[in-house]
Protein backbone atom coordinates (compact mmCIF):
# COMPACT_ATOMS: atom_id res chain seq x y z
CA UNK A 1 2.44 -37.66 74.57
CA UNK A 2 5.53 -35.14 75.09
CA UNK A 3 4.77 -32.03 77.21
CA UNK A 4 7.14 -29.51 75.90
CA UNK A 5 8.08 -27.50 79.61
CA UNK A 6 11.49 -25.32 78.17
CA UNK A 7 9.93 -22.10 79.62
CA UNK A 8 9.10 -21.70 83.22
CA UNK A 9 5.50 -21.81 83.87
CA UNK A 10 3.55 -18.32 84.12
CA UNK A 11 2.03 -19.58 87.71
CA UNK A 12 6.03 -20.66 88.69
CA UNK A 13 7.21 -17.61 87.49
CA UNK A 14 4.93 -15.32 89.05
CA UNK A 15 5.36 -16.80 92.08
CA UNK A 16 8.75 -16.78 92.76
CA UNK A 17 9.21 -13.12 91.45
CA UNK A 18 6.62 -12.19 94.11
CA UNK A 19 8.59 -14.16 97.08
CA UNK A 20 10.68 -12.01 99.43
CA UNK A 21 14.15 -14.20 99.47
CA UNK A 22 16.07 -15.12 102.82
CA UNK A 23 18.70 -17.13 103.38
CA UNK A 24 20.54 -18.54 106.58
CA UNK A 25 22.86 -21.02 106.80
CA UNK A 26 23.58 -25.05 106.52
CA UNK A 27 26.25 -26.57 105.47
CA UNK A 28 29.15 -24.59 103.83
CA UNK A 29 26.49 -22.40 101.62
CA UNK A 30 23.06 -21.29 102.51
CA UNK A 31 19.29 -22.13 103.06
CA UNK A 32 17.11 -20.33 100.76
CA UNK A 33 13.65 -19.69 101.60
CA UNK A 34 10.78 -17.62 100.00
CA UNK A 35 8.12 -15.94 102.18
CA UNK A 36 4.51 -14.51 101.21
CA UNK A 37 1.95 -12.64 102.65
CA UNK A 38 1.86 -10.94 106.30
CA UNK A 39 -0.40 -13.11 108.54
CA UNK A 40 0.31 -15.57 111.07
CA UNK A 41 3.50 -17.71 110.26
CA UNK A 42 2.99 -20.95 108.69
CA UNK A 43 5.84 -23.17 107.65
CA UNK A 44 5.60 -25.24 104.62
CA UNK A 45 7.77 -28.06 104.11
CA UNK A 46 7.69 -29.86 100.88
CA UNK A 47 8.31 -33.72 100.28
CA UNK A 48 11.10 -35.47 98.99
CA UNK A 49 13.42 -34.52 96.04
CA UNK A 50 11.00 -31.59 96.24
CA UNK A 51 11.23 -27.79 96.84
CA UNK A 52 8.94 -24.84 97.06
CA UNK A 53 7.13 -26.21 93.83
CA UNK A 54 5.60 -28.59 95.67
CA UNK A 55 3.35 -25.63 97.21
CA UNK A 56 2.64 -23.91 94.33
CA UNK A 57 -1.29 -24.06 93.75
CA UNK A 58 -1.64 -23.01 97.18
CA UNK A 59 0.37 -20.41 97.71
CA UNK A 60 -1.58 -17.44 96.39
CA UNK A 61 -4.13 -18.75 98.20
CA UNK A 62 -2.75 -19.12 101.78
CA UNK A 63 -0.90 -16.23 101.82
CA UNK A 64 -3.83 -13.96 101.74
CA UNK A 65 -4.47 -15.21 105.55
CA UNK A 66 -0.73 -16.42 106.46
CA UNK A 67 2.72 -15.20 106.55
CA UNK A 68 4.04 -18.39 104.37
CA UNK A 69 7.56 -19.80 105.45
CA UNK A 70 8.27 -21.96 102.43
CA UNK A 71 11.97 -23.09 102.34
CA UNK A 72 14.16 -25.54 100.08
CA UNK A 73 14.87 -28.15 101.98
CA UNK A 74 18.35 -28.72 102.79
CA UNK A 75 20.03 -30.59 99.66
CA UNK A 76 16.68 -29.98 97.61
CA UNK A 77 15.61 -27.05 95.45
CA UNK A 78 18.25 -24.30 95.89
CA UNK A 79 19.40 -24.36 99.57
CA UNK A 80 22.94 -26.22 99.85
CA UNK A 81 23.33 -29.64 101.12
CA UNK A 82 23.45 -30.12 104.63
CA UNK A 83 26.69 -31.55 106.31
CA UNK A 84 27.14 -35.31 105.73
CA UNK A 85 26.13 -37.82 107.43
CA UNK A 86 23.39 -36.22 108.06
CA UNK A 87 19.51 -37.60 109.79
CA UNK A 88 15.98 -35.87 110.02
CA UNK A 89 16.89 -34.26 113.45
CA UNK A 90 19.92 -32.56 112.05
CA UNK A 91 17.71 -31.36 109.09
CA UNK A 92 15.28 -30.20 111.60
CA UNK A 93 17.16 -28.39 113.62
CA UNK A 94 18.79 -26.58 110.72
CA UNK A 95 15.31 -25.71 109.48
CA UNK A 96 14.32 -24.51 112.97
CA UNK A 97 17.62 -21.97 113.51
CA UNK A 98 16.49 -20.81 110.02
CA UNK A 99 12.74 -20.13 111.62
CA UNK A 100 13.98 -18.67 114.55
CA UNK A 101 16.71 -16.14 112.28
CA UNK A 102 13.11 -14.95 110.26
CA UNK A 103 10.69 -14.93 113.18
CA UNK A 104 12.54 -14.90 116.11
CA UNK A 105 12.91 -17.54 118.86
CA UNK A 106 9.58 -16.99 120.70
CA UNK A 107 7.62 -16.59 117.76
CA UNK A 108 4.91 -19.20 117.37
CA UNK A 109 3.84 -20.50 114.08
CA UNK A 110 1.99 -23.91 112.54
CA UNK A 111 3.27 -26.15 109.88
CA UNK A 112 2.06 -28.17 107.10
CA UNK A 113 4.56 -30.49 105.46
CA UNK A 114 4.04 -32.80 102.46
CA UNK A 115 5.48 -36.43 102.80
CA UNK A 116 8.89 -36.86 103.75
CA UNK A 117 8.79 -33.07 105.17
CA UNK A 118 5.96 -34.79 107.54
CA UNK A 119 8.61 -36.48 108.79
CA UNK A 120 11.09 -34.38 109.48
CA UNK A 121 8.15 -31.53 110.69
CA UNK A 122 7.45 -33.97 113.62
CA UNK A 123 11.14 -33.15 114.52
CA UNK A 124 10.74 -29.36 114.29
CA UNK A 125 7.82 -29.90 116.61
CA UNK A 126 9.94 -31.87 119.28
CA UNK A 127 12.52 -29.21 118.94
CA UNK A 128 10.19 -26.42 118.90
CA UNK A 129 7.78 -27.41 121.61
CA UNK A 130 5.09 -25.09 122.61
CA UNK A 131 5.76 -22.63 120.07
CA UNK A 132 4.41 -24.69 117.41
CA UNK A 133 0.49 -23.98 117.47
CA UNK A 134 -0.36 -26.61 114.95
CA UNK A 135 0.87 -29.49 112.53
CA UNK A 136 -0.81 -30.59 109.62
CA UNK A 137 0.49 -33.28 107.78
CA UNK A 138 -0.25 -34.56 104.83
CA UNK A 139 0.22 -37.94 102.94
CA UNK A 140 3.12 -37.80 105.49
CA UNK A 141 6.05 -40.79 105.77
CA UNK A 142 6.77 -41.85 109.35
CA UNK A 143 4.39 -43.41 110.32
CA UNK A 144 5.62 -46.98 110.43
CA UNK A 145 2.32 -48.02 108.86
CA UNK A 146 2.70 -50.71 105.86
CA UNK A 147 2.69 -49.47 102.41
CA UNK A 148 1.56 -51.23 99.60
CA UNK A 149 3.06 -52.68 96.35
CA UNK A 150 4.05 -49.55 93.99
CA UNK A 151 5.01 -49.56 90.17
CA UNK A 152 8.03 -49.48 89.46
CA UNK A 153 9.50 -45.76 88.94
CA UNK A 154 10.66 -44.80 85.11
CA UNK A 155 14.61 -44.35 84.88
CA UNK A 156 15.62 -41.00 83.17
CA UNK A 157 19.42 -40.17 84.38
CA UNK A 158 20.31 -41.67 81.18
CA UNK A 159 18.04 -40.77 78.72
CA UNK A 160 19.23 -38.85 75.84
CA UNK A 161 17.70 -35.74 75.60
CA UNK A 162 15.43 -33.16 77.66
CA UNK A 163 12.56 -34.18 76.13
CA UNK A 164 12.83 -37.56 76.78
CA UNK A 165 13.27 -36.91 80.32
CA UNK A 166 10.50 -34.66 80.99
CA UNK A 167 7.85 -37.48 79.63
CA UNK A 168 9.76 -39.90 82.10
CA UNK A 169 9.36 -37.29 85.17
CA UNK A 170 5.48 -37.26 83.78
CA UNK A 171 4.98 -40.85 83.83
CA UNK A 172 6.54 -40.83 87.36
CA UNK A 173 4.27 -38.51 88.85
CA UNK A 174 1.60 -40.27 87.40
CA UNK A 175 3.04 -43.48 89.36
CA UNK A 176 3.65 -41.70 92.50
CA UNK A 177 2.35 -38.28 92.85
CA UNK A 178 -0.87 -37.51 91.37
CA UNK A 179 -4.09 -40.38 90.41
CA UNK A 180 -5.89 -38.37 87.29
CA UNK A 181 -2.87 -38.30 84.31
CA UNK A 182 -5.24 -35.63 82.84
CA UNK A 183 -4.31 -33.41 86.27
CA UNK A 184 -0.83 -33.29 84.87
CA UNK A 185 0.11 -30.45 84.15
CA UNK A 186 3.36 -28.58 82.48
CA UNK A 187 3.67 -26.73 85.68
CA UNK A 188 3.94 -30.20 87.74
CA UNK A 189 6.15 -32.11 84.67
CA UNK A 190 8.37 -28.80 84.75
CA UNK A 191 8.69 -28.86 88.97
CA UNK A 192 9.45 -32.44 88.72
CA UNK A 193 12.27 -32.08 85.98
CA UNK A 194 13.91 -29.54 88.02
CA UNK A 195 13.45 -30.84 91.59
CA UNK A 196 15.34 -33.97 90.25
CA UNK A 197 17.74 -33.10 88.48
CA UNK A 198 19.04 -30.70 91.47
CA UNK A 199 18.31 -32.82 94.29
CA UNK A 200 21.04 -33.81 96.11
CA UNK A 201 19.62 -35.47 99.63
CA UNK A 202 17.16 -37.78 99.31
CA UNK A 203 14.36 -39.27 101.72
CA UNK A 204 16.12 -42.73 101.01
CA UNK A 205 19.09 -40.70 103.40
CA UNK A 206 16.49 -39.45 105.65
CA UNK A 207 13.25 -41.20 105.97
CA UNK A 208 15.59 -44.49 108.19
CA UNK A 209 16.89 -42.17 110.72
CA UNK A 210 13.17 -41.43 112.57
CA UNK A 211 9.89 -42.14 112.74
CA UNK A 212 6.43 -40.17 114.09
CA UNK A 213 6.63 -42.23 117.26
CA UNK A 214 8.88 -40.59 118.47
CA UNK A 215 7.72 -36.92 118.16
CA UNK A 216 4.72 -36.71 117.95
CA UNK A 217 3.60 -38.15 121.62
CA UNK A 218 5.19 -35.34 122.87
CA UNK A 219 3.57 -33.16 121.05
CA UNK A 220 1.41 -30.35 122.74
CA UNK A 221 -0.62 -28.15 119.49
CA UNK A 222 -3.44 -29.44 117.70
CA UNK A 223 -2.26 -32.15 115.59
CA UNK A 224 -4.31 -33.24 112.23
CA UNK A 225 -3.90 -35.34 109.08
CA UNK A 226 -4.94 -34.73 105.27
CA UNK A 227 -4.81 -37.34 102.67
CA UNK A 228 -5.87 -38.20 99.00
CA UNK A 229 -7.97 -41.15 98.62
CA UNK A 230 -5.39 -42.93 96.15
CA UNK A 231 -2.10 -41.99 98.27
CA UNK A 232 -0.12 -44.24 96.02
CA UNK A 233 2.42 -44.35 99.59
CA UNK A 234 -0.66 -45.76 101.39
CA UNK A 235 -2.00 -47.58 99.28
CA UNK A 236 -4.95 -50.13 100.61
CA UNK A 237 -3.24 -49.95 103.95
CA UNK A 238 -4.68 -45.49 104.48
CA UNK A 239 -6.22 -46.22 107.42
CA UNK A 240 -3.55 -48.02 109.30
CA UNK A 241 -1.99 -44.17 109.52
CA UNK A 242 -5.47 -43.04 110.91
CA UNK A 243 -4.96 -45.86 113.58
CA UNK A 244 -1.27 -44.76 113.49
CA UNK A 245 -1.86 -40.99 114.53
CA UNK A 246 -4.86 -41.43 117.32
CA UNK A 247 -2.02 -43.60 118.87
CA UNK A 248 0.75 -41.48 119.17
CA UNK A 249 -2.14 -38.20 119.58
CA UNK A 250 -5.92 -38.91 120.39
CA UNK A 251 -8.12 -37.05 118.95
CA UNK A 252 -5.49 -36.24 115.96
CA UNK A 253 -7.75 -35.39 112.71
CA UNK A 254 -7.83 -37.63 109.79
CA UNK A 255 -9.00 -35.99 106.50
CA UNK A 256 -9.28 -37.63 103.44
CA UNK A 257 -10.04 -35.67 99.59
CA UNK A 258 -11.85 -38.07 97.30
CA UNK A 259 -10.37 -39.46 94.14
CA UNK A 260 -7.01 -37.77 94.44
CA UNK A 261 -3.59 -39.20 95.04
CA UNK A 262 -0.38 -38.29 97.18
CA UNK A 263 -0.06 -34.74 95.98
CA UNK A 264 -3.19 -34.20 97.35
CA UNK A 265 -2.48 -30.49 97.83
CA UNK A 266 -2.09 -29.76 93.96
CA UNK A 267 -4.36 -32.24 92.44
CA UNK A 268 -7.42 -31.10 94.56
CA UNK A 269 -5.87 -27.77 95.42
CA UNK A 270 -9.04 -25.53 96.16
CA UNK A 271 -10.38 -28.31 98.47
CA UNK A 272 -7.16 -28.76 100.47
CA UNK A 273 -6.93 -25.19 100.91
CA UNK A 274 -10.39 -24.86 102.86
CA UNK A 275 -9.99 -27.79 104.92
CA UNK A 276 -6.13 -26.92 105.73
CA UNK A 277 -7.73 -23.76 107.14
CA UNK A 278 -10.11 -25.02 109.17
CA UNK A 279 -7.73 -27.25 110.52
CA UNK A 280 -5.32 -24.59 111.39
CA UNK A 281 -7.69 -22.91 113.03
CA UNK A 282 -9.23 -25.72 115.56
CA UNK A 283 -12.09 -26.80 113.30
């Protein structure tokens, strides 16, 4: 099956024409980020060869309780790459300066990051230190637990048309990101098509430069974990991270959502939602 996804999505569209733009710099160009709603801040950081996207079926939701912080990553999405060589602290710090330019720099504010932005949010937490309340990760790299044996990913630099590479992105976020294929839909196949084709850094050039040990020990907020069942990145080895996490924090929550997979945050969206609430709130 070919999911046609030439026109942006309504719930994409809407979305971003709703955002209030801000940039600040990295690199030689600038940081773009997209902010909703007026309540406490919360920073979202989306995974790898990601963007804002990433976020989108909880957006609308969050923001009626949160002032959402949602940024490209540097080198993803819109925002311009970051200097090169580059590592997750540099990317943190970048992201930070950009925080502190919005908020201010004694402004507190939790985060939730997505994957390889779990990684590099353990880093904004160093950097940060008591200013960041709480940090919710989810299906997050860095933890140095194993992973198991994935499927091979579906090449589609190459392919001849736009079509063609669509229905490769969709059979690749069937491999990696989401566990129903039926959950699928054109707004994911149409993120996924444009977060690749414009990414330009990569967690292969981040993800070997630092790892959860050595943030989040230090770190002083309430500290909690969400996950879907089938995390294709965790595959039979999920509860190694649980282990993982009470190491470097005790008492760390460890969430997981039944029957969906890594993009646990769109594929079971109204459940993540509640439960990333409670957990930003202590419960």
């Amino acid at each position: 099956m070919t999911i046609q996804t030439n026109a942006r999505p309504a719930l994409i569209d809407t979305l971003d024409n709703t955002a209030t733009r801000r940039t600040t710099p990295v690199g030689d160009g600038d940081l773009i980020w997209r902010i909703w709603g007026s309540g406490e801040p919360l920073l979202l950081l989306h995974g790898g060869t990601g963007s804002w996207m990433h976020w989108m079926r909880n957006i609308e939701d969050l923001s009626r309780d949160y002032m959402l912080l949602v940024p490209d990553i540097p080198g993803s999405g819109e925002s311009a790459a970051p200097e090169l060589p580059t590592d997750v602290e540099k990317v943190a710090a970048t992201l930070l300066a950009g925080v502190d330019a919005i908020l201010g720099k004694e402004r507190h504010f939790a985060v939730a990051a997505f994957s390889m932005g779990g990684l590099i949010a353990g880093y904004v937490a160093k950097l940060a230190d008591e200013r960041v309340t709480s940090l919710v990760l989810v299906g997050a790299v860095g933890t140095t637990a194993r992973r198991g044996v994935m499927a091979p990913m579906r090449s589609w630099r190459r392919l001849p048309t736009d079509d063609a590479k669509r229905e490769a992105h969709r059979i690749n976020l069937g491999i990696l990101m989401v566990r129903d294929p039926d959950a699928i839909g054109e707004d994911a196949v149409y993120m996924q098509h444009h977060n690749a084709e414009r990414s330009r850094v990569r967690g292969k050039h981040i993800n070997p430069t630092g790892d959860l040990s050595k943030t989040l020990p230090e770190f002083k907020g309430r500290l909690a974990s969400i996950w879907g069942e089938h995390d294709a990145t965790a595959g039979p080895y999920l509860y190694e991270r649980r282990e993982k996490l009470e190491q470097f924090k005790p008492g760390a929550s460890f969430d997981v959502i039944p029957g969906a997979g890594h993009w646990v945050q769109y594929e079971a969206a109204d459940a993540f939602n509640r439960l990333l609430r409670r957990r930003l709130n202590g419960g």
